[in-house]
PDB file of N, CA and C in Angstrom:
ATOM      1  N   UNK A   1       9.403  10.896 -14.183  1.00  0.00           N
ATOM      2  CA  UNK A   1      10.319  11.962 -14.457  1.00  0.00           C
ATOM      3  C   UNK A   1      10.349  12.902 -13.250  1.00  0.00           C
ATOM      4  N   UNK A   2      11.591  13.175 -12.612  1.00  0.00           N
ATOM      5  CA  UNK A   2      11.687  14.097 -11.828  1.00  0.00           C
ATOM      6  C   UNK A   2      11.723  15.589 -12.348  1.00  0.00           C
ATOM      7  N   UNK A   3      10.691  16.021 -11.465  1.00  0.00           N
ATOM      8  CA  UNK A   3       9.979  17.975 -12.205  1.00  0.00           C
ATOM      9  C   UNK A   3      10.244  18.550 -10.515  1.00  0.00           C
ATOM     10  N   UNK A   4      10.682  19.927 -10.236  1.00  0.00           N
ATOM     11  CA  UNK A   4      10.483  20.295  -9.502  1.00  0.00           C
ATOM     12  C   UNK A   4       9.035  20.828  -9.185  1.00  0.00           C
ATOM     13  N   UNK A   5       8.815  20.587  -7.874  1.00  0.00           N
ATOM     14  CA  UNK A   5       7.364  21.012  -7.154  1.00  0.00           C
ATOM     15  C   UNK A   5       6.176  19.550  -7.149  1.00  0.00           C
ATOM     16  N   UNK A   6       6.871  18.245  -7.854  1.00  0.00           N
ATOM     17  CA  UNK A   6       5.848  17.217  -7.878  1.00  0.00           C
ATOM     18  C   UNK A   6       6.715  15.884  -7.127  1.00  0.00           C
ATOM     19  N   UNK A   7       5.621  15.566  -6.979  1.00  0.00           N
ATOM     20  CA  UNK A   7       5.148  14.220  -5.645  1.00  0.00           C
ATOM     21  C   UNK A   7       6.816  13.427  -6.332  1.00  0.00           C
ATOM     22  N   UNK A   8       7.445  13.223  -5.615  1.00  0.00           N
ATOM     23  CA  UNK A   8       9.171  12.379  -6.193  1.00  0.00           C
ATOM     24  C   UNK A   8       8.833  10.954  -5.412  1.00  0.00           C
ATOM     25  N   UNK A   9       8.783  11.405  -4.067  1.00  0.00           N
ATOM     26  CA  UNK A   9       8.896   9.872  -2.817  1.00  0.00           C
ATOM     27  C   UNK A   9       7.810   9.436  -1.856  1.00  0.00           C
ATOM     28  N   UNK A  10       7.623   8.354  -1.919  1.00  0.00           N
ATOM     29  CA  UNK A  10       6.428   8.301  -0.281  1.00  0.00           C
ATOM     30  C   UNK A  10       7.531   7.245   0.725  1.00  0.00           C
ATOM     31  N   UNK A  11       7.385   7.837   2.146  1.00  0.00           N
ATOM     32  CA  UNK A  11       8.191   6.501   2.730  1.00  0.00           C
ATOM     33  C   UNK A  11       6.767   6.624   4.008  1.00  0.00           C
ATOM     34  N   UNK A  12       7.044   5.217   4.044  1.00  0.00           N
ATOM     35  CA  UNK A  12       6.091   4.774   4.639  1.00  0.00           C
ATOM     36  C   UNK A  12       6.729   3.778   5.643  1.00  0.00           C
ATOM     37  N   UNK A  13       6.041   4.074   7.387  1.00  0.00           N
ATOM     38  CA  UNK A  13       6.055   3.020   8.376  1.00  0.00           C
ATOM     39  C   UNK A  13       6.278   1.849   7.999  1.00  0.00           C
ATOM     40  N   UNK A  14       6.835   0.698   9.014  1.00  0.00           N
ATOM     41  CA  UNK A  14       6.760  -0.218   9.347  1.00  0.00           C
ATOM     42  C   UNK A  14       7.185  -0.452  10.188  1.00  0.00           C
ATOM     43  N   UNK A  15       6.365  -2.005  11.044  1.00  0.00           N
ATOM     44  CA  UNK A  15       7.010  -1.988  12.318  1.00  0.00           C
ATOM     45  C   UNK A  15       7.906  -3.266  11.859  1.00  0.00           C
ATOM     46  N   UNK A  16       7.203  -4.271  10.526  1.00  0.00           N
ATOM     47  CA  UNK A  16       8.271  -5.181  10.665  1.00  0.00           C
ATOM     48  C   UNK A  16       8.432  -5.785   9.046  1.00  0.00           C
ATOM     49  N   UNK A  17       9.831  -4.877   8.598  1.00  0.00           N
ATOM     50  CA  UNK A  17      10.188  -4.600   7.239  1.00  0.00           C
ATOM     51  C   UNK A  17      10.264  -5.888   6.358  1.00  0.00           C
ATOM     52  N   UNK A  18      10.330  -7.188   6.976  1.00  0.00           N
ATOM     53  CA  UNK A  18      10.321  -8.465   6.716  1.00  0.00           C
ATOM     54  C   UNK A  18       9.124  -9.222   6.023  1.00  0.00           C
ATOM     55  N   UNK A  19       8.041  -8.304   6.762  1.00  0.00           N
ATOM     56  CA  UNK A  19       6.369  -8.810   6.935  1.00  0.00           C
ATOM     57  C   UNK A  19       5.606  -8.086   5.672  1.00  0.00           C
ATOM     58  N   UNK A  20       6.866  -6.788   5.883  1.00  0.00           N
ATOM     59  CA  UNK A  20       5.988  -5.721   4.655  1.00  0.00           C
ATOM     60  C   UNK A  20       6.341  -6.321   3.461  1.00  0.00           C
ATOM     61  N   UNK A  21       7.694  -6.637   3.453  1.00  0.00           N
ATOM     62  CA  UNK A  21       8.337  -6.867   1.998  1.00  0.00           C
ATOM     63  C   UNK A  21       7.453  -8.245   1.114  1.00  0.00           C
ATOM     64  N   UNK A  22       7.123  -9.456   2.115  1.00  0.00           N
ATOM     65  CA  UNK A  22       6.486 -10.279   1.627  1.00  0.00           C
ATOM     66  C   UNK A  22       5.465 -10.123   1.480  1.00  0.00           C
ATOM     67  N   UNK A  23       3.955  -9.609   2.362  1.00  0.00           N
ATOM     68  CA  UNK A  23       3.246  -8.906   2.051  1.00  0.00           C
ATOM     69  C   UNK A  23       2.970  -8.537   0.184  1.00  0.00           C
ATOM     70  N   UNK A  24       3.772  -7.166   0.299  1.00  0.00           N
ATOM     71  CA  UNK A  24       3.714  -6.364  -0.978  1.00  0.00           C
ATOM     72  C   UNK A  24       4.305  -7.387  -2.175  1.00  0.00           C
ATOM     73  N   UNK A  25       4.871  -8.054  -1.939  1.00  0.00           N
ATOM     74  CA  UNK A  25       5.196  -8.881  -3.067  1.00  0.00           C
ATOM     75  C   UNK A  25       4.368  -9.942  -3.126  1.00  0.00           C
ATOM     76  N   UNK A  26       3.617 -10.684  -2.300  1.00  0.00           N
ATOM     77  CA  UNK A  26       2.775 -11.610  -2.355  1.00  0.00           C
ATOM     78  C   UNK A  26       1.355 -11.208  -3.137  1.00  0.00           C
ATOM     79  N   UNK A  27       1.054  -9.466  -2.538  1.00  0.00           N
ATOM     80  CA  UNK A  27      -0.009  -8.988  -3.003  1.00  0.00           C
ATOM     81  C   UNK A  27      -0.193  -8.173  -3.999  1.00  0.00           C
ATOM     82  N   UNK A  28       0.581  -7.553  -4.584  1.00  0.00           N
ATOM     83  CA  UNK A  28       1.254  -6.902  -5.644  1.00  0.00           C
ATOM     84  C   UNK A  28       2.143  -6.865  -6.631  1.00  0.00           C
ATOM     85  N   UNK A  29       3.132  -7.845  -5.848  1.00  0.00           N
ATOM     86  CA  UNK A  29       3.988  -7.844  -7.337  1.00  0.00           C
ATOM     87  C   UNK A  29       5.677  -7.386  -7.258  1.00  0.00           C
ATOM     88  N   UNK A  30       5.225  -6.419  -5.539  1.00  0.00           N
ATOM     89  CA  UNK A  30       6.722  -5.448  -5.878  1.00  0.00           C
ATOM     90  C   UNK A  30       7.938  -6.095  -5.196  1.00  0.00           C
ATOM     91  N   UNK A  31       8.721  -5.572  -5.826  1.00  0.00           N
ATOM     92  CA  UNK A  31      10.348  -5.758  -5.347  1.00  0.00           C
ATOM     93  C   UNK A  31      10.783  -5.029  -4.694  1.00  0.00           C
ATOM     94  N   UNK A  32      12.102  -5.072  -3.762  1.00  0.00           N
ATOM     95  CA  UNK A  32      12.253  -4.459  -2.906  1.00  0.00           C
ATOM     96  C   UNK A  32      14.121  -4.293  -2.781  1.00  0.00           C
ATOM     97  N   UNK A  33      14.780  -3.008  -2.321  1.00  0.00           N
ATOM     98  CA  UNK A  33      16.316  -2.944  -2.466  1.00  0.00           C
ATOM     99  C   UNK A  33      16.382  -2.322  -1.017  1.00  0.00           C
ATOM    100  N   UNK A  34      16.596  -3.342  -0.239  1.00  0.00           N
ATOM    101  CA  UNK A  34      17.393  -3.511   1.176  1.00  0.00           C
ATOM    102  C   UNK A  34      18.541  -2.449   1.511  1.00  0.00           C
ATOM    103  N   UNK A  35      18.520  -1.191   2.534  1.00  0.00           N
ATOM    104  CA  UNK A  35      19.314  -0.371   2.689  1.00  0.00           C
ATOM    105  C   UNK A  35      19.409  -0.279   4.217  1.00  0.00           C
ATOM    106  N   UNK A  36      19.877  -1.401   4.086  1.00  0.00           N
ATOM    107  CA  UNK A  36      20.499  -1.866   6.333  1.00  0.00           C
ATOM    108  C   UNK A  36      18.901  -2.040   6.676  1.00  0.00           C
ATOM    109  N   UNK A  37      18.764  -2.549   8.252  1.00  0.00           N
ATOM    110  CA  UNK A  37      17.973  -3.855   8.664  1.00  0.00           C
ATOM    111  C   UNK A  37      16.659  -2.461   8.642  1.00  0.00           C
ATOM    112  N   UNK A  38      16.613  -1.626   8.858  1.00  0.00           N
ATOM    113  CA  UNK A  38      15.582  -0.093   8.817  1.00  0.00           C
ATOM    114  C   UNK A  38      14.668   0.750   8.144  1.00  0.00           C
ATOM    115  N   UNK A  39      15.502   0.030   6.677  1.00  0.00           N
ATOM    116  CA  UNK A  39      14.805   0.675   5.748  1.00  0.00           C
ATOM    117  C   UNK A  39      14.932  -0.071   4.193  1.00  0.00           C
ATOM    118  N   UNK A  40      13.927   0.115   3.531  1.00  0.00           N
ATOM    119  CA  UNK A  40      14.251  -0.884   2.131  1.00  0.00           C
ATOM    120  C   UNK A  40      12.890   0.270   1.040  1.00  0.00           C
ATOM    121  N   UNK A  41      13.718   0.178   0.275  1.00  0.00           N
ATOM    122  CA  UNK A  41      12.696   0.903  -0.864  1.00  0.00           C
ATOM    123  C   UNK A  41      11.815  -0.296  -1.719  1.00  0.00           C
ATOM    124  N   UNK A  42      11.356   0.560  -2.702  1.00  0.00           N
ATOM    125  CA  UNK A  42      10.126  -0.448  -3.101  1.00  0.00           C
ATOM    126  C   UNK A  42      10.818  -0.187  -4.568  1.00  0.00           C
ATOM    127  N   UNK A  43      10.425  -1.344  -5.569  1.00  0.00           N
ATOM    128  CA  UNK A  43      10.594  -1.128  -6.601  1.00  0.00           C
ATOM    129  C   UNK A  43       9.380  -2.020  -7.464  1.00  0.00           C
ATOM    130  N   UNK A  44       8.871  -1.669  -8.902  1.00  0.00           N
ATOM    131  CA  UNK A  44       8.040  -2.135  -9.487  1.00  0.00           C
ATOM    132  C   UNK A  44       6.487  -1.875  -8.818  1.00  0.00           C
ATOM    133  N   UNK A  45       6.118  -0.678  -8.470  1.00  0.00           N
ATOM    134  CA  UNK A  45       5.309  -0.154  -7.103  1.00  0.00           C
ATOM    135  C   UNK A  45       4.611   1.304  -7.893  1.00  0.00           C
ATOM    136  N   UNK A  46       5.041   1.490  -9.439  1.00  0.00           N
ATOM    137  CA  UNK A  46       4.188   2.601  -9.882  1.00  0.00           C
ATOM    138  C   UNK A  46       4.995   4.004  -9.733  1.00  0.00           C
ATOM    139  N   UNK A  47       5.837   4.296  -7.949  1.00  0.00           N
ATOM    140  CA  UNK A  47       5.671   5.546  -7.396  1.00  0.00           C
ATOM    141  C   UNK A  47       7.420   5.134  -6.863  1.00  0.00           C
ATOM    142  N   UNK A  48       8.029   5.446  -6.898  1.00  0.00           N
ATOM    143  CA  UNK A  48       8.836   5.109  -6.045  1.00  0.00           C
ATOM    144  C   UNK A  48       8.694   6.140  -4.191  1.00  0.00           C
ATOM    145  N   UNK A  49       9.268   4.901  -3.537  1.00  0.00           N
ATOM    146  CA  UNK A  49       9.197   5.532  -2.095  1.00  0.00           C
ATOM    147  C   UNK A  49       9.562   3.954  -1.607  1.00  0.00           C
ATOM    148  N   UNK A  50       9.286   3.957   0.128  1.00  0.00           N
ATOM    149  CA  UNK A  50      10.335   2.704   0.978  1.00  0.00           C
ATOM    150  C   UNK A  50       9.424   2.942   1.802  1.00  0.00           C
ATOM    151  N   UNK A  51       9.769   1.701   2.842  1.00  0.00           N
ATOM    152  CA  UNK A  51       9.254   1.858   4.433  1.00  0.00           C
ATOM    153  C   UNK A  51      10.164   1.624   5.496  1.00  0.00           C
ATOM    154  N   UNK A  52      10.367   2.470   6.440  1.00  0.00           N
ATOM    155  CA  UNK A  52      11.083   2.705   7.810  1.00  0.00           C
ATOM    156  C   UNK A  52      10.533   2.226   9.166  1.00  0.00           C
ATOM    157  N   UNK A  53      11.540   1.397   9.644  1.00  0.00           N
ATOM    158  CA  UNK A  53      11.233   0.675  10.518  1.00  0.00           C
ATOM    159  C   UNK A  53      10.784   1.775  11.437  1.00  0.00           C
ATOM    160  N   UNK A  54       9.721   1.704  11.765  1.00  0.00           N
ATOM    161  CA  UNK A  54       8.719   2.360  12.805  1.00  0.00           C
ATOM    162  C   UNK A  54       7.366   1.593  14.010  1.00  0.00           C
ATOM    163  N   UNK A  55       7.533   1.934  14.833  1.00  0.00           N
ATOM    164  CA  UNK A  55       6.076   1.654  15.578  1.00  0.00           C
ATOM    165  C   UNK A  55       4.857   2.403  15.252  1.00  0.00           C
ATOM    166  N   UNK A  56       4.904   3.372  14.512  1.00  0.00           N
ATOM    167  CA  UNK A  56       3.710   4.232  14.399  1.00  0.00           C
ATOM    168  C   UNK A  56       3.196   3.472  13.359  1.00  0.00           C
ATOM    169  N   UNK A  57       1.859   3.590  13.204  1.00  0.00           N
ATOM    170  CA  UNK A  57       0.951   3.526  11.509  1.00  0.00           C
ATOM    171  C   UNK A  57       0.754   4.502  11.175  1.00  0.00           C
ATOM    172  N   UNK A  58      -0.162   4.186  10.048  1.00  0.00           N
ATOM    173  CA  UNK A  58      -0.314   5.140   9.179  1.00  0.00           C
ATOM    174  C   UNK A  58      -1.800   4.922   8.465  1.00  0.00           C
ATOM    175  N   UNK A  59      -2.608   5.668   9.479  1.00  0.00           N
ATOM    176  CA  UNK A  59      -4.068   5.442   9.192  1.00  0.00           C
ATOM    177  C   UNK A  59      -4.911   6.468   8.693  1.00  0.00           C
ATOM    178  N   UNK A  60      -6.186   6.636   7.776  1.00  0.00           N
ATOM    179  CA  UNK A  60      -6.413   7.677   8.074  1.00  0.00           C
ATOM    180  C   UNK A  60      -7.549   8.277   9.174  1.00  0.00           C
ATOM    181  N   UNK A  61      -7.402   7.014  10.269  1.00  0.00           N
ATOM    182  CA  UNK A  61      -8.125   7.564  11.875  1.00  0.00           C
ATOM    183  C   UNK A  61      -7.164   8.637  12.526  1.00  0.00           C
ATOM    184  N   UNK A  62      -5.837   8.374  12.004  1.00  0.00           N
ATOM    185  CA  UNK A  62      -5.626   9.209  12.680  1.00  0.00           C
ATOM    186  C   UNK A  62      -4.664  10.497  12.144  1.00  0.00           C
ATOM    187  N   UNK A  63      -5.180  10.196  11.266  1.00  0.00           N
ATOM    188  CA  UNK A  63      -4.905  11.398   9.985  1.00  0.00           C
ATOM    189  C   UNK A  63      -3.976  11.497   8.836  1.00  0.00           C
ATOM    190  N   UNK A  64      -3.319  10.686   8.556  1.00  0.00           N
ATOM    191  CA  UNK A  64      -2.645   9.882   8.034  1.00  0.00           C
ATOM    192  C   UNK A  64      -2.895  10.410   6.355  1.00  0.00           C
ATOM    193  N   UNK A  65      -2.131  10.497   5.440  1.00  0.00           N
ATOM    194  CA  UNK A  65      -2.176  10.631   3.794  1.00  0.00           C
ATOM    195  C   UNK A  65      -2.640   8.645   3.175  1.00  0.00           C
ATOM    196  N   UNK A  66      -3.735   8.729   2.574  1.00  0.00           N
ATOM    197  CA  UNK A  66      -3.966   7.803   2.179  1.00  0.00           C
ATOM    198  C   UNK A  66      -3.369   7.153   1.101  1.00  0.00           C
ATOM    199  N   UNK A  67      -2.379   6.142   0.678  1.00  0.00           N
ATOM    200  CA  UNK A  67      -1.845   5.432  -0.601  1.00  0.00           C
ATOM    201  C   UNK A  67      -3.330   4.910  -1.305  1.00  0.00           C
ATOM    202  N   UNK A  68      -3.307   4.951  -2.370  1.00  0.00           N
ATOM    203  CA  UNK A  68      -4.246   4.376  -3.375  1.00  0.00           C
ATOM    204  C   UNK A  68      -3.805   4.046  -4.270  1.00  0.00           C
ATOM    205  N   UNK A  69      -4.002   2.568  -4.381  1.00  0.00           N
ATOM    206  CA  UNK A  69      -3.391   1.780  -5.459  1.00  0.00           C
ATOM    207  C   UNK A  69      -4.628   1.185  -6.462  1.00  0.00           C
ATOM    208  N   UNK A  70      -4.757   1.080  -7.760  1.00  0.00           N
ATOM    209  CA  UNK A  70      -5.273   1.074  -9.084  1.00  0.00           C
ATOM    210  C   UNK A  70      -5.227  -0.737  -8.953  1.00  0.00           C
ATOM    211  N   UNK A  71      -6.329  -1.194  -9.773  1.00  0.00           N
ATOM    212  CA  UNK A  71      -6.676  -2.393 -10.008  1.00  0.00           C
ATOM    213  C   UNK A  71      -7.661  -2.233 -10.863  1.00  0.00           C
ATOM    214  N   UNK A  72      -7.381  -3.214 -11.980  1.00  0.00           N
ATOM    215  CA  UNK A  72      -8.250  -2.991 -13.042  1.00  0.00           C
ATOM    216  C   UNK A  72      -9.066  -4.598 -13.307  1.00  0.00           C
ATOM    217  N   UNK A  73      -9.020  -5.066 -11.521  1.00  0.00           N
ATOM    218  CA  UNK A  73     -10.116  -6.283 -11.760  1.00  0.00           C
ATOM    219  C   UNK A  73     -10.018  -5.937  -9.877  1.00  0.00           C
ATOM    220  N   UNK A  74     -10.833  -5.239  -9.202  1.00  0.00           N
ATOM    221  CA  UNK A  74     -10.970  -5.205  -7.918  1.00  0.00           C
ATOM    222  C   UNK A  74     -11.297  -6.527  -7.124  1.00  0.00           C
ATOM    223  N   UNK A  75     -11.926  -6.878  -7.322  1.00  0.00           N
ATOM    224  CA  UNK A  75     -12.685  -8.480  -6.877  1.00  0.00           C
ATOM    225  C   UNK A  75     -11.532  -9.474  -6.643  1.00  0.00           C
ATOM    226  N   UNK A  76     -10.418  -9.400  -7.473  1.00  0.00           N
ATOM    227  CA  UNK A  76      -9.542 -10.110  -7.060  1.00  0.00           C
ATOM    228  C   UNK A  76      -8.469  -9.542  -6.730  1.00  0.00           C
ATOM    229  N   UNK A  77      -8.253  -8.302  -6.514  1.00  0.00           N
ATOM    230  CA  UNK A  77      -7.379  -7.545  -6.161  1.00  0.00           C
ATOM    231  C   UNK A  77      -7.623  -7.977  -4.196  1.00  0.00           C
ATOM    232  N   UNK A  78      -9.003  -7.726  -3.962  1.00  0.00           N
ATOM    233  CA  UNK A  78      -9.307  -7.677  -2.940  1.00  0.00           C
ATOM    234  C   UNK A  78      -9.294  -9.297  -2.762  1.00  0.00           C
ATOM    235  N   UNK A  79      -9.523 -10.423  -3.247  1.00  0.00           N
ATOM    236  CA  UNK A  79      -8.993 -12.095  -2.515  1.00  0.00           C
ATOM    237  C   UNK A  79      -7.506 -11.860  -2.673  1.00  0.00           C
ATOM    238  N   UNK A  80      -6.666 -11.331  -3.580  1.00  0.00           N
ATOM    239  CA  UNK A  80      -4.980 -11.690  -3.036  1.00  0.00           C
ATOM    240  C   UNK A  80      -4.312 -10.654  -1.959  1.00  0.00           C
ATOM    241  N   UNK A  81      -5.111  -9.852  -1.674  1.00  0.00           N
ATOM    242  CA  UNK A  81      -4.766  -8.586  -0.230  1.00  0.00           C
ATOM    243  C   UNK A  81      -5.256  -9.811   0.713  1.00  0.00           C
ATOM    244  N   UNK A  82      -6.288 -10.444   0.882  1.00  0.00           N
ATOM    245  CA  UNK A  82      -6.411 -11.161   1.712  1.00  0.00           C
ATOM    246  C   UNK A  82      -5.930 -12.489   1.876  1.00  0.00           C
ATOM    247  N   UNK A  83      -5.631 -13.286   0.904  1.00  0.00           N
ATOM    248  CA  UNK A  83      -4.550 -14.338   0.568  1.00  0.00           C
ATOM    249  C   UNK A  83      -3.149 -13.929   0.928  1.00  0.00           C
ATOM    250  N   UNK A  84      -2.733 -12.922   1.512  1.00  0.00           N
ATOM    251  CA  UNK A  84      -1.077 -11.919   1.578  1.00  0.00           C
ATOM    252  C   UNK A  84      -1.644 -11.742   2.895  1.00  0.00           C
ATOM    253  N   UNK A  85      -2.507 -11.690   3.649  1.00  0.00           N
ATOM    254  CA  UNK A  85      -2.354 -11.671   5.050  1.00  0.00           C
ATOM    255  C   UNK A  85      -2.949 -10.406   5.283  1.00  0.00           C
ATOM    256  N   UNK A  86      -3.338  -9.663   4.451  1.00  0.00           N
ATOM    257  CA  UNK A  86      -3.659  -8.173   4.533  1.00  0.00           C
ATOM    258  C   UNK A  86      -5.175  -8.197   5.402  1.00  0.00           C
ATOM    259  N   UNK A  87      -5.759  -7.300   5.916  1.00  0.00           N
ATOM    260  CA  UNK A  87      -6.960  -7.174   6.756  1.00  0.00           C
ATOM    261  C   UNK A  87      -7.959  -6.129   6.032  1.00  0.00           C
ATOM    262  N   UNK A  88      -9.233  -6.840   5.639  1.00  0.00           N
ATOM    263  CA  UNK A  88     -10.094  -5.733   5.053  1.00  0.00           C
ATOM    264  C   UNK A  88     -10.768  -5.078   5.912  1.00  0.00           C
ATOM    265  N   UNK A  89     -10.403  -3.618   5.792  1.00  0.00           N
ATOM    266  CA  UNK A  89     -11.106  -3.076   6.966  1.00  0.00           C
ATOM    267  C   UNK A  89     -12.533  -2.133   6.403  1.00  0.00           C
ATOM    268  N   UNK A  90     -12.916  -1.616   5.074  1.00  0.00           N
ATOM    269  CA  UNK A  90     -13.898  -1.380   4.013  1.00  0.00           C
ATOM    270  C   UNK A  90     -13.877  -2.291   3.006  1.00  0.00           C
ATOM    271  N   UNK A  91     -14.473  -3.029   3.412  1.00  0.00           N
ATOM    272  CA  UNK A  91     -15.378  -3.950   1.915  1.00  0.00           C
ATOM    273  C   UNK A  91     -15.439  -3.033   0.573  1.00  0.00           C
ATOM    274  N   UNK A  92     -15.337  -3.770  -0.253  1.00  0.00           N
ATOM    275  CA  UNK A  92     -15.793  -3.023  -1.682  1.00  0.00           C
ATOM    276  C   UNK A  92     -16.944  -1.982  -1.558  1.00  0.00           C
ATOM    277  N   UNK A  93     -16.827  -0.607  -2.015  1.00  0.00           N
ATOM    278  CA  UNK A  93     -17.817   0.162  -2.137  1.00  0.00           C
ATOM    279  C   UNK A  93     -17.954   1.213  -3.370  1.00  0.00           C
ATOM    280  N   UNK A  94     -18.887   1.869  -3.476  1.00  0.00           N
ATOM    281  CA  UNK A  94     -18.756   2.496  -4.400  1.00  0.00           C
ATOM    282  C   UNK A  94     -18.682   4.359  -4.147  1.00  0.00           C
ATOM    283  N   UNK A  95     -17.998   4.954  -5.076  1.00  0.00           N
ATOM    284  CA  UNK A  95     -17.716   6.732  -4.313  1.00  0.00           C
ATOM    285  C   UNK A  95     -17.536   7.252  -6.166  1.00  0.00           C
ATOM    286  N   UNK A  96     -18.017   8.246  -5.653  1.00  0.00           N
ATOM    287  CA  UNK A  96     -17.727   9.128  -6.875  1.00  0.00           C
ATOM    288  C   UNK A  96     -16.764   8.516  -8.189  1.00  0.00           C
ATOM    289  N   UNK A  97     -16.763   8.177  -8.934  1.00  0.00           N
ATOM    290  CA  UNK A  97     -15.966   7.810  -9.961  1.00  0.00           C
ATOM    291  C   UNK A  97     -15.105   6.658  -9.969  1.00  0.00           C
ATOM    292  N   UNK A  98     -15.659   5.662  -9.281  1.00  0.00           N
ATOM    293  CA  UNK A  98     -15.291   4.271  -9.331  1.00  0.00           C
ATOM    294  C   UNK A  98     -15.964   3.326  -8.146  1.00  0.00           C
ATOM    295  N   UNK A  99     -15.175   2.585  -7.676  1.00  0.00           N
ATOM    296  CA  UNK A  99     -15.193   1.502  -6.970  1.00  0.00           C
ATOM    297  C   UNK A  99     -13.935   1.369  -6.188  1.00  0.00           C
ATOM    298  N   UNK A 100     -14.226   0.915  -4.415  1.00  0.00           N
ATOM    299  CA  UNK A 100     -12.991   0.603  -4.060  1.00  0.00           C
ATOM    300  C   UNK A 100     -12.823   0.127  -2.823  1.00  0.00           C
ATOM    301  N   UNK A 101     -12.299  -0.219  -2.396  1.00  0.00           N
ATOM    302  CA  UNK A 101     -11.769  -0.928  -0.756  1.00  0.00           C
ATOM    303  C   UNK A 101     -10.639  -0.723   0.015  1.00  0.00           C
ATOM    304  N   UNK A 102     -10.783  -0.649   1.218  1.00  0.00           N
ATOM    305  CA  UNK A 102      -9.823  -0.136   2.328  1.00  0.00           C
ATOM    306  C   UNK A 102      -9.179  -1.415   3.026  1.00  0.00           C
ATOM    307  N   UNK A 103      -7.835  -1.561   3.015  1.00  0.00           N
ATOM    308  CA  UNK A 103      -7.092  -2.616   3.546  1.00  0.00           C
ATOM    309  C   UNK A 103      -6.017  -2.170   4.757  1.00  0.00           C
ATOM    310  N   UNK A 104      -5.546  -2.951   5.524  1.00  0.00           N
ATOM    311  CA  UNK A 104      -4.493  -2.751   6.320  1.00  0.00           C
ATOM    312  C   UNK A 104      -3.476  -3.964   6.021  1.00  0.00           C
ATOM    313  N   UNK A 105      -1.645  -3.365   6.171  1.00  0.00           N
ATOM    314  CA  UNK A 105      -1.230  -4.514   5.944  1.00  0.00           C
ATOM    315  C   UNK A 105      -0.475  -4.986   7.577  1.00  0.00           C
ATOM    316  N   UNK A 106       0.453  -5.964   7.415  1.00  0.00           N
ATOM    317  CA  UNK A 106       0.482  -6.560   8.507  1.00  0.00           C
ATOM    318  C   UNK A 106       1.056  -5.562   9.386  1.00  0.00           C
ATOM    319  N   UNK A 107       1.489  -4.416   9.211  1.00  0.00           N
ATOM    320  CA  UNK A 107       2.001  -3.232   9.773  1.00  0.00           C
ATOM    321  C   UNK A 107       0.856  -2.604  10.934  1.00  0.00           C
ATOM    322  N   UNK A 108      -0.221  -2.935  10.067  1.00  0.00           N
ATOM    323  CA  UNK A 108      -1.105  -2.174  10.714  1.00  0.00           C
ATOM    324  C   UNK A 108      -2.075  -0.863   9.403  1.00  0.00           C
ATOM    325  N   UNK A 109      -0.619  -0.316   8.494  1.00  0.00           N
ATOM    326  CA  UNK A 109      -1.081   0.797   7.812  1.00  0.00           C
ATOM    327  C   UNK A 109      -2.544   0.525   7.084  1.00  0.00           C
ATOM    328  N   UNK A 110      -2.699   1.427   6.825  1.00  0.00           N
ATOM    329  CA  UNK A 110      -4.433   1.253   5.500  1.00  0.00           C
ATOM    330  C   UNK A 110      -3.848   1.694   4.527  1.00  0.00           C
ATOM    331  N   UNK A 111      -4.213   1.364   3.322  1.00  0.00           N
ATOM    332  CA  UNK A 111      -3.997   1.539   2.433  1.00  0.00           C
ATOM    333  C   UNK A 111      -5.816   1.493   1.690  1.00  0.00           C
ATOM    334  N   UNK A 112      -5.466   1.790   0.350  1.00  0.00           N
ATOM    335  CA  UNK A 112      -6.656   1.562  -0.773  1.00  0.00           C
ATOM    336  C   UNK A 112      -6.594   1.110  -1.983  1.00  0.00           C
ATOM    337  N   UNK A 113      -7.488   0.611  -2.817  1.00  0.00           N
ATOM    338  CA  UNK A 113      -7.131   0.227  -3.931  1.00  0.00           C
ATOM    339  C   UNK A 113      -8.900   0.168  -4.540  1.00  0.00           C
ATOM    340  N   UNK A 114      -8.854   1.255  -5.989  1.00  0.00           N
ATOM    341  CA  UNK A 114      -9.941   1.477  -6.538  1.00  0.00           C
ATOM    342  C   UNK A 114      -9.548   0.815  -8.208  1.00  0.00           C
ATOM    343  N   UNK A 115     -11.118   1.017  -8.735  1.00  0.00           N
ATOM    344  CA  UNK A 115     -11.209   0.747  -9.892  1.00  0.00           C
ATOM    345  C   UNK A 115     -12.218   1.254 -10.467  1.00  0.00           C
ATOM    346  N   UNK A 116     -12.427   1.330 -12.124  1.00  0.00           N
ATOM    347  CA  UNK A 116     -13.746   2.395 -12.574  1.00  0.00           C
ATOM    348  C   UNK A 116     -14.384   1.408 -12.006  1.00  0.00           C
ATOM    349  N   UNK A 117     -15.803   2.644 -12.162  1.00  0.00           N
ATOM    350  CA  UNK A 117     -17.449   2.102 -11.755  1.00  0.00           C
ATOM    351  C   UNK A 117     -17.597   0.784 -13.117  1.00  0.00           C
ATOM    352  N   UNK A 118     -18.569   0.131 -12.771  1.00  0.00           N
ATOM    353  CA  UNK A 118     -18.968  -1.673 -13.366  1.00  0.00           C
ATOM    354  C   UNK A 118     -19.887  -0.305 -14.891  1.00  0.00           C
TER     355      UNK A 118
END
């Protein structure tokens, strides 16, 4: 529901919108609505938001807002990020109030994806 003053969109880098789209659908699930060769939104993704053809990433080395995505079986969340081509860059660990791991996709970006503590 759109409320004024709360989180509506995320758009997010890419350098190659082709790589992302299969990617995220290989590893997640999501769909995607094509808006010229630059930019494509995400759909079935929880949040709505897109990614823009860019050279930059989006890390948080270099300060970057972290995406965190929910999995309610991590262990295999983390073999189909890596079956999708994705790069683990934090192994499964554990932090305050769950469990979770740090990925990059073929973009380069990091992303995350937690789950409760075992």
């Amino acid at each position: 529901m759109k409320a004024t003053g709360k989180i509506n969109y995320l758009e997010m880098p890419s350098r190659d919108i082709e790589a992302t789209k299969r990617f995220f659908a290989a590893a997640f699930g999501w769909s995607f609505v094509d808006y010229g060769p630059d930019y494509v939104a995400l759909e079935n993704a929880g949040l709505d938001g897109g990614f823009f053809k860019s050279e930059q990433v989006s890390t948080t080395a270099n300060g970057s807002v972290l995406v965190v995505l929910y999995s309610a079986a991590l262990a295999d969340t983390l073999a189909q990020v890596k079956a999708a081509g994705g790069t683990i860059v934090q192994d499964i660990f554990d932090f305050p109030g769950g469990r979770r791991f740090h990925f990059t996709d073929p973009s380069g970006n990091e992303f995350a994806v937690w789950s409760e503590p075992l």
